[in-house]
C-alpha atoms as a PDB file:
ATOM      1  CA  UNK A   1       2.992  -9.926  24.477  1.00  0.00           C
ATOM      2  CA  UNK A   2       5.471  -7.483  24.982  1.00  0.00           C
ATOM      3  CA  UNK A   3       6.610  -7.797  21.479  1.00  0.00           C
ATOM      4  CA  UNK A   4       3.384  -7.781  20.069  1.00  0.00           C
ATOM      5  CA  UNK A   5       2.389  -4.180  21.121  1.00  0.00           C
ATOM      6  CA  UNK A   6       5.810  -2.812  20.335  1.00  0.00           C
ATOM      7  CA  UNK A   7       5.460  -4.305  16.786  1.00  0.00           C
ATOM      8  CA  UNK A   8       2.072  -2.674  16.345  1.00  0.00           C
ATOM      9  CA  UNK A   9       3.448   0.966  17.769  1.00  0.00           C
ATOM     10  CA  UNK A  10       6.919   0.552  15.408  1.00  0.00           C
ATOM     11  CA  UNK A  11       4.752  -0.434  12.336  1.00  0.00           C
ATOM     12  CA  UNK A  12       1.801   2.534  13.038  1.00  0.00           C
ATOM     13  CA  UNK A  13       4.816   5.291  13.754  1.00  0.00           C
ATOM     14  CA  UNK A  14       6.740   4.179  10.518  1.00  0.00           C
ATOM     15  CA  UNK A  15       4.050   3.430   8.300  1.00  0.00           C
ATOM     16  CA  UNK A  16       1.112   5.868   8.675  1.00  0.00           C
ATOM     17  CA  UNK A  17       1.493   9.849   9.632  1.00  0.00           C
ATOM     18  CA  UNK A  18      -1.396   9.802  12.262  1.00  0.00           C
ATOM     19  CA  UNK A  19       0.368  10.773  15.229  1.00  0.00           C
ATOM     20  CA  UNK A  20       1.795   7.468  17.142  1.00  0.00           C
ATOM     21  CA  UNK A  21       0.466   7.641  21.384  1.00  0.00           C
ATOM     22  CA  UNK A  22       4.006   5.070  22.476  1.00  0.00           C
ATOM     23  CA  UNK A  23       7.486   5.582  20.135  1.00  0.00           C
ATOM     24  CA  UNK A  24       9.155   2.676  20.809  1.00  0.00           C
ATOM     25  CA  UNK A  25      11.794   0.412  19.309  1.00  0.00           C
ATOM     26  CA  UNK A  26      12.808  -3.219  19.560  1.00  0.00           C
ATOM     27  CA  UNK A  27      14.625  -4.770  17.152  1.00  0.00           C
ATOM     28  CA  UNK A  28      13.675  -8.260  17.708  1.00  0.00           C
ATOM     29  CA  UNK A  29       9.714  -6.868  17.086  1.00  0.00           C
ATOM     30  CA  UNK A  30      10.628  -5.942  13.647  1.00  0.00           C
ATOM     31  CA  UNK A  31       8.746  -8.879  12.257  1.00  0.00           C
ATOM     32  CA  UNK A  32       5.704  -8.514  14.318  1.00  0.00           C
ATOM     33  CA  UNK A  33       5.838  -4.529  12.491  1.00  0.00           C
ATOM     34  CA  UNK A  34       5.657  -6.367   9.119  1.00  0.00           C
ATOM     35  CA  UNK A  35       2.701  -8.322  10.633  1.00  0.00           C
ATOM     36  CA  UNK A  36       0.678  -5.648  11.583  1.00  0.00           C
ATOM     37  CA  UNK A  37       1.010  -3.561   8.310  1.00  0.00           C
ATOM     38  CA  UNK A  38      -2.046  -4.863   7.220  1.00  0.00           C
ATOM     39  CA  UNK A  39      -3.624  -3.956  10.529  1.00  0.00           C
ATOM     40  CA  UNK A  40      -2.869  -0.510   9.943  1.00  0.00           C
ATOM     41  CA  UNK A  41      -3.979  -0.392   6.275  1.00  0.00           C
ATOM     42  CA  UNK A  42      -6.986  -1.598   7.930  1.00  0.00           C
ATOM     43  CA  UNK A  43      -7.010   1.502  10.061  1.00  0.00           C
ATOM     44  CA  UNK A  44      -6.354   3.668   7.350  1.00  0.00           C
ATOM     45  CA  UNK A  45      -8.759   2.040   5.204  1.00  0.00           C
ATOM     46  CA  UNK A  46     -11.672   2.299   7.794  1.00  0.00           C
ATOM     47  CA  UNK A  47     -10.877   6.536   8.050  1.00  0.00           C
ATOM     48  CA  UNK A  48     -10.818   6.567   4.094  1.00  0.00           C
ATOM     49  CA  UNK A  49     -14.315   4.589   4.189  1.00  0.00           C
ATOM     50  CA  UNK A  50     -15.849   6.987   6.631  1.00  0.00           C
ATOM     51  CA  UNK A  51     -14.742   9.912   5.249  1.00  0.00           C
ATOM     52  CA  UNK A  52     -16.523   8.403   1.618  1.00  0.00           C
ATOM     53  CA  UNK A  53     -19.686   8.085   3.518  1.00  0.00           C
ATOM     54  CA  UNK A  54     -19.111  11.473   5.274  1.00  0.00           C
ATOM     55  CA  UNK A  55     -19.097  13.040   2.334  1.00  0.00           C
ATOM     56  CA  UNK A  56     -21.955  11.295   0.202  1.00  0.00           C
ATOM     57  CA  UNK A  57     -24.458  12.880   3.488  1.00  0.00           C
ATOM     58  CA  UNK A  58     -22.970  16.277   2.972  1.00  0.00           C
ATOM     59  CA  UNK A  59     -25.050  16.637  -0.936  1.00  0.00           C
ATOM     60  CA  UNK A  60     -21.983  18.126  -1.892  1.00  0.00           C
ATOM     61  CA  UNK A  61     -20.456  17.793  -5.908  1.00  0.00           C
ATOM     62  CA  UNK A  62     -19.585  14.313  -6.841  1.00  0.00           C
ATOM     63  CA  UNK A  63     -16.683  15.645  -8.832  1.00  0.00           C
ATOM     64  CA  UNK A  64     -15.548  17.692  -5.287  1.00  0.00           C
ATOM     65  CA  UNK A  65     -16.115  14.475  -2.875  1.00  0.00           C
ATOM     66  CA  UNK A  66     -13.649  12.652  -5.659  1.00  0.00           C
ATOM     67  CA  UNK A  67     -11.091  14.905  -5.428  1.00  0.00           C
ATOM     68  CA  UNK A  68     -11.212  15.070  -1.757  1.00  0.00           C
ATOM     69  CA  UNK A  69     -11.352  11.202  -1.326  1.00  0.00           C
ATOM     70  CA  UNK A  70      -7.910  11.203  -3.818  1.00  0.00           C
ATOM     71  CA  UNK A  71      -6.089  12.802  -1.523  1.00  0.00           C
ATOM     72  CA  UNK A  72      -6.751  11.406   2.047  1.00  0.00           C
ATOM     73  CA  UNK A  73      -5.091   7.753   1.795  1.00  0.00           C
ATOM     74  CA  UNK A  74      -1.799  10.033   0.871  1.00  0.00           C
ATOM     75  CA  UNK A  75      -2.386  12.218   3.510  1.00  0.00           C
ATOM     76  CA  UNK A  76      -2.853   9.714   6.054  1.00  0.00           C
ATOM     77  CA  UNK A  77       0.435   7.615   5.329  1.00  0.00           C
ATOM     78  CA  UNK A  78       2.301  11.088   4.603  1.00  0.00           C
ATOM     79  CA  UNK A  79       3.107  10.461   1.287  1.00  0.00           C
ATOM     80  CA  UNK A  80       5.425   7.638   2.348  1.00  0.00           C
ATOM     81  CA  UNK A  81       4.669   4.947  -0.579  1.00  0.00           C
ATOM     82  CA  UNK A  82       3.486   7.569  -3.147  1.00  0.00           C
ATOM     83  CA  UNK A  83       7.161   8.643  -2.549  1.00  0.00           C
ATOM     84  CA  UNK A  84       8.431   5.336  -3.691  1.00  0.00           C
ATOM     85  CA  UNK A  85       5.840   4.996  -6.281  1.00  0.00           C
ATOM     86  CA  UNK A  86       7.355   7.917  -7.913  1.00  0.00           C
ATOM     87  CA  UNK A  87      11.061   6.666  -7.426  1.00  0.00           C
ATOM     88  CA  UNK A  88      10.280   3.593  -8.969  1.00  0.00           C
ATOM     89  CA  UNK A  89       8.520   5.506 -11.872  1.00  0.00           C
ATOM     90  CA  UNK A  90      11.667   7.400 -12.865  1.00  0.00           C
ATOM     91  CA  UNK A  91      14.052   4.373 -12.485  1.00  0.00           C
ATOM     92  CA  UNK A  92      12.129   1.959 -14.393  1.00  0.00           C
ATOM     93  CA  UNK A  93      10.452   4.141 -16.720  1.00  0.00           C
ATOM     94  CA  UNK A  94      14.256   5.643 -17.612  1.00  0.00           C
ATOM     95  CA  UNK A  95      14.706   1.872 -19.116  1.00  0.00           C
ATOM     96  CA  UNK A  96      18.388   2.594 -18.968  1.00  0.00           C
ATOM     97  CA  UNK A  97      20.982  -0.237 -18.080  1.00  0.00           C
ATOM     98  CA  UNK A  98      20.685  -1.570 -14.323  1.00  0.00           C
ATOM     99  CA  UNK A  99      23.590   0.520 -12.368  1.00  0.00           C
ATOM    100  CA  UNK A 100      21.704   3.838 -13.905  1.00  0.00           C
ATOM    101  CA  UNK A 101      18.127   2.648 -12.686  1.00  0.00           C
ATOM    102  CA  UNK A 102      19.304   2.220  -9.578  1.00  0.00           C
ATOM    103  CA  UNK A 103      21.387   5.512  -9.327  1.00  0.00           C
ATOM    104  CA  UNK A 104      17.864   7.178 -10.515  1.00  0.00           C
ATOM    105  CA  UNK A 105      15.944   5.567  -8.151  1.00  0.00           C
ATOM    106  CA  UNK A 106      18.314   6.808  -5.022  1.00  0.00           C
ATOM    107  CA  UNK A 107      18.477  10.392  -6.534  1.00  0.00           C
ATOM    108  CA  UNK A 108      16.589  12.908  -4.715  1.00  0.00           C
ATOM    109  CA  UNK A 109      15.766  15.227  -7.744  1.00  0.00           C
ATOM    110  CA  UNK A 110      12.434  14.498  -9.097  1.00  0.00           C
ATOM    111  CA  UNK A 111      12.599  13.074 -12.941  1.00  0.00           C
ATOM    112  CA  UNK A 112      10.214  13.979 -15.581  1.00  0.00           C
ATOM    113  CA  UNK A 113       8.673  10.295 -16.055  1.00  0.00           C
ATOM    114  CA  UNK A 114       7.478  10.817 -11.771  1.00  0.00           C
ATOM    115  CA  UNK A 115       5.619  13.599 -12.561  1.00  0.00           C
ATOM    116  CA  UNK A 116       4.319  11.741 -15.403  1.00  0.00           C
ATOM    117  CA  UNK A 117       3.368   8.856 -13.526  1.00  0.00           C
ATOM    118  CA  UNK A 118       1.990  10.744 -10.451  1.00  0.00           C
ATOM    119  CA  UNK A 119      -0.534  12.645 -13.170  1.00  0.00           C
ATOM    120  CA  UNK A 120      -1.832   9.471 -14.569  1.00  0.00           C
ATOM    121  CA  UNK A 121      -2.227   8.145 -10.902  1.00  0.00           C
ATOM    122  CA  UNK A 122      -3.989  10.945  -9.795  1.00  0.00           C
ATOM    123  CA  UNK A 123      -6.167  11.195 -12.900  1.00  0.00           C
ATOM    124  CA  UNK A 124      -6.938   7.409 -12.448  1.00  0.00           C
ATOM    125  CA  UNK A 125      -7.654   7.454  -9.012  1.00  0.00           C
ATOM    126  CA  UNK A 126     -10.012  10.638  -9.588  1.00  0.00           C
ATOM    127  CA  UNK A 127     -12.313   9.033 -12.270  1.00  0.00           C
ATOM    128  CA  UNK A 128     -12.855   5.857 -10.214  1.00  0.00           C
ATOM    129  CA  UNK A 129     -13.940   7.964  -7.211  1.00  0.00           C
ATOM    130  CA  UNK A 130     -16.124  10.137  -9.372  1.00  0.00           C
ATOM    131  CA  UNK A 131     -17.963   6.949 -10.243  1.00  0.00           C
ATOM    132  CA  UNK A 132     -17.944   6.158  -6.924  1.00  0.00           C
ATOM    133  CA  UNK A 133     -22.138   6.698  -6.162  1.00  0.00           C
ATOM    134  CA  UNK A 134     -22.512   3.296  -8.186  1.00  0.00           C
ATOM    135  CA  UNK A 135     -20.937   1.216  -4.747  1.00  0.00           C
ATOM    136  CA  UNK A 136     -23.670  -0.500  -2.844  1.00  0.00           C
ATOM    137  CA  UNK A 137     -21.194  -0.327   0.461  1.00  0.00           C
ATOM    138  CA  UNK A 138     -18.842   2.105   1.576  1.00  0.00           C
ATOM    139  CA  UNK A 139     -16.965  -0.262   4.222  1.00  0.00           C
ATOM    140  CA  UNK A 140     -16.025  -2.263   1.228  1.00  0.00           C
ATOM    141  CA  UNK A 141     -13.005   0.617   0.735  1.00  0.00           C
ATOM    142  CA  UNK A 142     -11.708  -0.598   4.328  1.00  0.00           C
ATOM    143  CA  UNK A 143     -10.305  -3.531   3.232  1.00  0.00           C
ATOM    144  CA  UNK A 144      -8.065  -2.359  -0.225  1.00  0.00           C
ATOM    145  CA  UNK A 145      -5.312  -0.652   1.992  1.00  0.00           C
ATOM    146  CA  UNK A 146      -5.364  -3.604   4.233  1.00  0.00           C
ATOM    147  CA  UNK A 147      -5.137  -6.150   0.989  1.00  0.00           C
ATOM    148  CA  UNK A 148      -2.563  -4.562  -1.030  1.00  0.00           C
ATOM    149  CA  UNK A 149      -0.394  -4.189   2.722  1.00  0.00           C
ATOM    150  CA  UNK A 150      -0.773  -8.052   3.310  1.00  0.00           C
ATOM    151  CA  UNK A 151       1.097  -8.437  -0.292  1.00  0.00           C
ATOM    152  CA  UNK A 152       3.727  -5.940   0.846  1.00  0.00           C
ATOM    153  CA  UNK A 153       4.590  -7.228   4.137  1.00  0.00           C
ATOM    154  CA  UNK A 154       4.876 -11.003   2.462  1.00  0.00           C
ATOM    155  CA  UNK A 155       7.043  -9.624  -0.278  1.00  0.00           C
ATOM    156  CA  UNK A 156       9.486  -8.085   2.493  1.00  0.00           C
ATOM    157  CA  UNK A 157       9.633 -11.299   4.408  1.00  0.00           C
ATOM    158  CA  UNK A 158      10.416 -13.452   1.318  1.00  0.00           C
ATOM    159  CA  UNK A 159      12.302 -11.925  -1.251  1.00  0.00           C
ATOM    160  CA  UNK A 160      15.634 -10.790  -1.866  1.00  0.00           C
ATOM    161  CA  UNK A 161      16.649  -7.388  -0.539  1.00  0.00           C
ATOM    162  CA  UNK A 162      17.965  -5.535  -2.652  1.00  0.00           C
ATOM    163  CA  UNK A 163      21.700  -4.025  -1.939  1.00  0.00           C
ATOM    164  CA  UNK A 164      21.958  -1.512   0.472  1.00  0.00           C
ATOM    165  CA  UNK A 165      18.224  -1.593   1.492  1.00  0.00           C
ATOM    166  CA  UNK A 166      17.541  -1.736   5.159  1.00  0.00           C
ATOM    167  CA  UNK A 167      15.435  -5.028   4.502  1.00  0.00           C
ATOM    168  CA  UNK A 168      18.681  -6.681   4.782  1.00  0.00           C
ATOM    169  CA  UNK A 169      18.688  -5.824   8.114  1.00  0.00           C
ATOM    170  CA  UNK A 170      14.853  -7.151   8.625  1.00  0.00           C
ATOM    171  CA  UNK A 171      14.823 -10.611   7.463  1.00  0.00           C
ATOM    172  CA  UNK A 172      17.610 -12.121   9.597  1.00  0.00           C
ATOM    173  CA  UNK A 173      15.064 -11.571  12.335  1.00  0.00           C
ATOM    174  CA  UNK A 174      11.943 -12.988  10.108  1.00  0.00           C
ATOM    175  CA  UNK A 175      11.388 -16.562  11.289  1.00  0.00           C
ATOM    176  CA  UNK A 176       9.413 -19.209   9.734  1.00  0.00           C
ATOM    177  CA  UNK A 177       6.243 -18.325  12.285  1.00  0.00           C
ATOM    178  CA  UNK A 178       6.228 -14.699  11.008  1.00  0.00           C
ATOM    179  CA  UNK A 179       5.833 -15.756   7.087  1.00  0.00           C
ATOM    180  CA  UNK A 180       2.939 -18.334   8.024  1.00  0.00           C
ATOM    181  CA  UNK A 181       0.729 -15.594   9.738  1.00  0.00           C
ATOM    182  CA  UNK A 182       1.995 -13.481   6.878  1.00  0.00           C
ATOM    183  CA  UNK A 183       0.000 -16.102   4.424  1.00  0.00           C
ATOM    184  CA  UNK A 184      -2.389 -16.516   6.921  1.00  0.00           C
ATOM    185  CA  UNK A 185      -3.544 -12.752   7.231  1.00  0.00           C
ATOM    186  CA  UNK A 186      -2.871 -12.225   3.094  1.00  0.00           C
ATOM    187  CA  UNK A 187      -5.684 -15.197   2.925  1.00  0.00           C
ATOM    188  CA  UNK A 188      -8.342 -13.850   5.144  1.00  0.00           C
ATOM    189  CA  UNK A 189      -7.971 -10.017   3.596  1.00  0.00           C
ATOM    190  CA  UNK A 190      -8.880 -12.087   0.389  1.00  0.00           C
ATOM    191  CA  UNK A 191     -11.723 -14.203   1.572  1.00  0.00           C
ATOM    192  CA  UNK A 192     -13.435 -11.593   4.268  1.00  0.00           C
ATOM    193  CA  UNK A 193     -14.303  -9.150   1.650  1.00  0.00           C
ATOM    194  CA  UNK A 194     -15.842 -11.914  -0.160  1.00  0.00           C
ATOM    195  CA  UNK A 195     -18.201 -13.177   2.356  1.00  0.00           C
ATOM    196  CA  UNK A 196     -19.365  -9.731   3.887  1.00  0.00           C
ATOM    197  CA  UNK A 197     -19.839  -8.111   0.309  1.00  0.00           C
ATOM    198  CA  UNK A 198     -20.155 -10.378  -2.106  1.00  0.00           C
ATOM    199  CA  UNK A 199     -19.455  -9.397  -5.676  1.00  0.00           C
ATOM    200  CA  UNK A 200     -17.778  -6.184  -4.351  1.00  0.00           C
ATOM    201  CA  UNK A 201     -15.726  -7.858  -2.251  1.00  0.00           C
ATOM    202  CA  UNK A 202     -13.643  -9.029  -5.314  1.00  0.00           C
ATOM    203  CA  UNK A 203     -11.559  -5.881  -5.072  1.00  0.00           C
ATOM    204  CA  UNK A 204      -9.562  -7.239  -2.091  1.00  0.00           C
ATOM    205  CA  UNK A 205      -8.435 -10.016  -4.047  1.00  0.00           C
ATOM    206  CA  UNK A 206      -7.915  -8.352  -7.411  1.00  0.00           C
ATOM    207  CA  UNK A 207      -5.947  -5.178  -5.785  1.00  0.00           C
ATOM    208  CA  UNK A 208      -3.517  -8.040  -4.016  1.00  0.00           C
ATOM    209  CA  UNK A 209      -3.191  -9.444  -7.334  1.00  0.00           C
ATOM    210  CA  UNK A 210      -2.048  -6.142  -8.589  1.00  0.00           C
ATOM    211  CA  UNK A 211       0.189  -5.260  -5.719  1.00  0.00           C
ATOM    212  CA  UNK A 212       1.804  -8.528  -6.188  1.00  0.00           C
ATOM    213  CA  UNK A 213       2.742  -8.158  -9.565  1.00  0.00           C
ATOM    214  CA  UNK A 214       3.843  -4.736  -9.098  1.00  0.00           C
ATOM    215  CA  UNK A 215       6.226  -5.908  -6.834  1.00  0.00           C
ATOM    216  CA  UNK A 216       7.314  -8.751  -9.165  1.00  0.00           C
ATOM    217  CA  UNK A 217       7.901  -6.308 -11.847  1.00  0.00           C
ATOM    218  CA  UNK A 218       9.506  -3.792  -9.582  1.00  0.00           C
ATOM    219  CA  UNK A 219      12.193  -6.510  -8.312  1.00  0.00           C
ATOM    220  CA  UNK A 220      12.781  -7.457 -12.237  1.00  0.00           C
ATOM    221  CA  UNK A 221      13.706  -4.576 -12.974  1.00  0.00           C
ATOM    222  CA  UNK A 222      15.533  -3.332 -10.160  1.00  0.00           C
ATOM    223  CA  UNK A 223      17.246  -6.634  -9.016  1.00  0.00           C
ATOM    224  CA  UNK A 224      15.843  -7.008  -5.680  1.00  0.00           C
ATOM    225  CA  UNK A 225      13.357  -5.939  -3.014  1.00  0.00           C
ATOM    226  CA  UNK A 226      13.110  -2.210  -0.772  1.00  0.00           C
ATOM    227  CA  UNK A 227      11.396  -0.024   0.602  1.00  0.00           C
ATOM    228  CA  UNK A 228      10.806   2.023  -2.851  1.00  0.00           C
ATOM    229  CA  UNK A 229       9.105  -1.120  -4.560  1.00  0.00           C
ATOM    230  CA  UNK A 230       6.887  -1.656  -1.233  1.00  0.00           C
ATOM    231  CA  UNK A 231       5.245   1.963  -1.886  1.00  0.00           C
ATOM    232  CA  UNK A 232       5.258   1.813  -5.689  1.00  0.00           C
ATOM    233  CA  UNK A 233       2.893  -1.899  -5.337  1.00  0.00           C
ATOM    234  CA  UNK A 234       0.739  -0.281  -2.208  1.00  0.00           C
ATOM    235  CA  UNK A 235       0.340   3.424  -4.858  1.00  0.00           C
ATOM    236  CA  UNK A 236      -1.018   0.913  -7.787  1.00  0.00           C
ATOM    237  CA  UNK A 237      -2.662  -1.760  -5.813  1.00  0.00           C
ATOM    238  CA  UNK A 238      -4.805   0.376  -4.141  1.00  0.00           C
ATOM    239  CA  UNK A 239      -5.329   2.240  -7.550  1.00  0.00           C
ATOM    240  CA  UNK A 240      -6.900  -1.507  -9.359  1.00  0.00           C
ATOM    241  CA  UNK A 241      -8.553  -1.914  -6.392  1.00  0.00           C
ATOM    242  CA  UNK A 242     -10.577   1.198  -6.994  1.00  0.00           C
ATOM    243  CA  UNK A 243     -10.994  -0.110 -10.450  1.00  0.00           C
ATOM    244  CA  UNK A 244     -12.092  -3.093  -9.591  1.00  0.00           C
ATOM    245  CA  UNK A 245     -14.848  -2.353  -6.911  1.00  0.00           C
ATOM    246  CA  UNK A 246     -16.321   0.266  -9.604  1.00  0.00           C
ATOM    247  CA  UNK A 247     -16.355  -2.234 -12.179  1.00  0.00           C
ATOM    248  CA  UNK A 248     -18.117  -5.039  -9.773  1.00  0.00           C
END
């Protein structure tokens, strides 16, 4: 049990920016941390859902609620995966030869194809929220942070890190147990959403499906799984899952 809680306090201090109550460590809890990265998308997801029906009681502009609404998911996770979404961005969208991508993707400086890529994020994300009056359910948002985090926290456990990443030091302690509640919680963020909100529930689903093959797409072309490639499939999961539960 022990491990349990320190899992959930390691994965809420290094994976959201709400301030953590108990900063602890254990290395041998570093697979119960992947576990409960869904939990905390589920956290954040819940603040971003009551924020959305916040605002629609305030009568305020739909165009100013949107705006607002962009912003909080990266405010509550500190930027952390819009960070890598933007690393990625440059490396990949560089489509130099693999030794430069990576080199790009490691430099500090911020490229011109990140600022890019942030703009047409941000402009995305902005227009689905502005149509965001035609959702029958608010709560419905709860779940997309927690979907897309299920595919991350798989993709950790199972793929190959890739060199120098500190995933190489995380999967020597992932056992067997760990990746079956990994599948486990990945199936019931996918199902749930489907059986308390019917049609809308879809988005859970469709922004894992995204998420996953962001990450597929992100390891082809940078040989190999971190903690960039986590953040840049969260950044545009969450983004189709917007799409998606506009759309349904």
């Amino acid at each position: 049990m022990k491990k349990v809680i320190t899992g959930f306090f390691m994965s809420w201090g290094m994976f959201c920016a709400i301030p953590c109550p108990l900063k602890i460590w254990d290395e041998k809890a570093k697979g119960f941390m992947l576990l409960f990265l869904p939990v905390i998308g589920l956290i954040l997801g819940a603040i971003w859902a009551l924020c959305a029906f916040l605002l629609g009681l305030t009568g305020l502009p739909a165009l100013l609620i949107a705006g607002l609404l962009t912003i909080v998911p990266y405010l509550l996770t500190g930027f952390i995966h819009l960070d890598g979404y933007m690393d990625c961005s440059d490396a990949i969208l560089s489509r130099r030869d693999l030794p430069e991508r990576r080199r790009i993707l490691k430099d500090s400086h911020t490229g011109a194809f990140a600022v890019i890529a942030l703009c047409i994020l941000m402009l995305l994300t902005f227009s689905f929220l502005s149509a965001f009056d035609r959702v029958r359910s608010v709560w419905v948002m709860l779940f997309i942070p927690a979907a897309v985090r299920s595919v991350s926290a798989l993709c950790v456990m199972n793929l190959k890190p890739m060199e120098g990443s500190s995933y190489q030091y995380v999967q020597p302690a992932i056992t067997d147990g760990y990746r079956v509640g990994a599948w486990i919680i990945l199936a019931l963020l996918a199902v749930l959403p489907l059986l308390l909100f019917g049609r809308e529930g879809f988005c859970a689903p469709v922004a894992q499906l995204a998420a996953l093959l962001a990450v597929l797409f992100g390891r082809r072309q940078l040989d190999g799984m971190n903690g960039d490639i986590s953040g840049y499939a969260i950044t545009i999961g969450e983004c189709v899952g917007m799409l998606a539960l506009i759309l349904l």
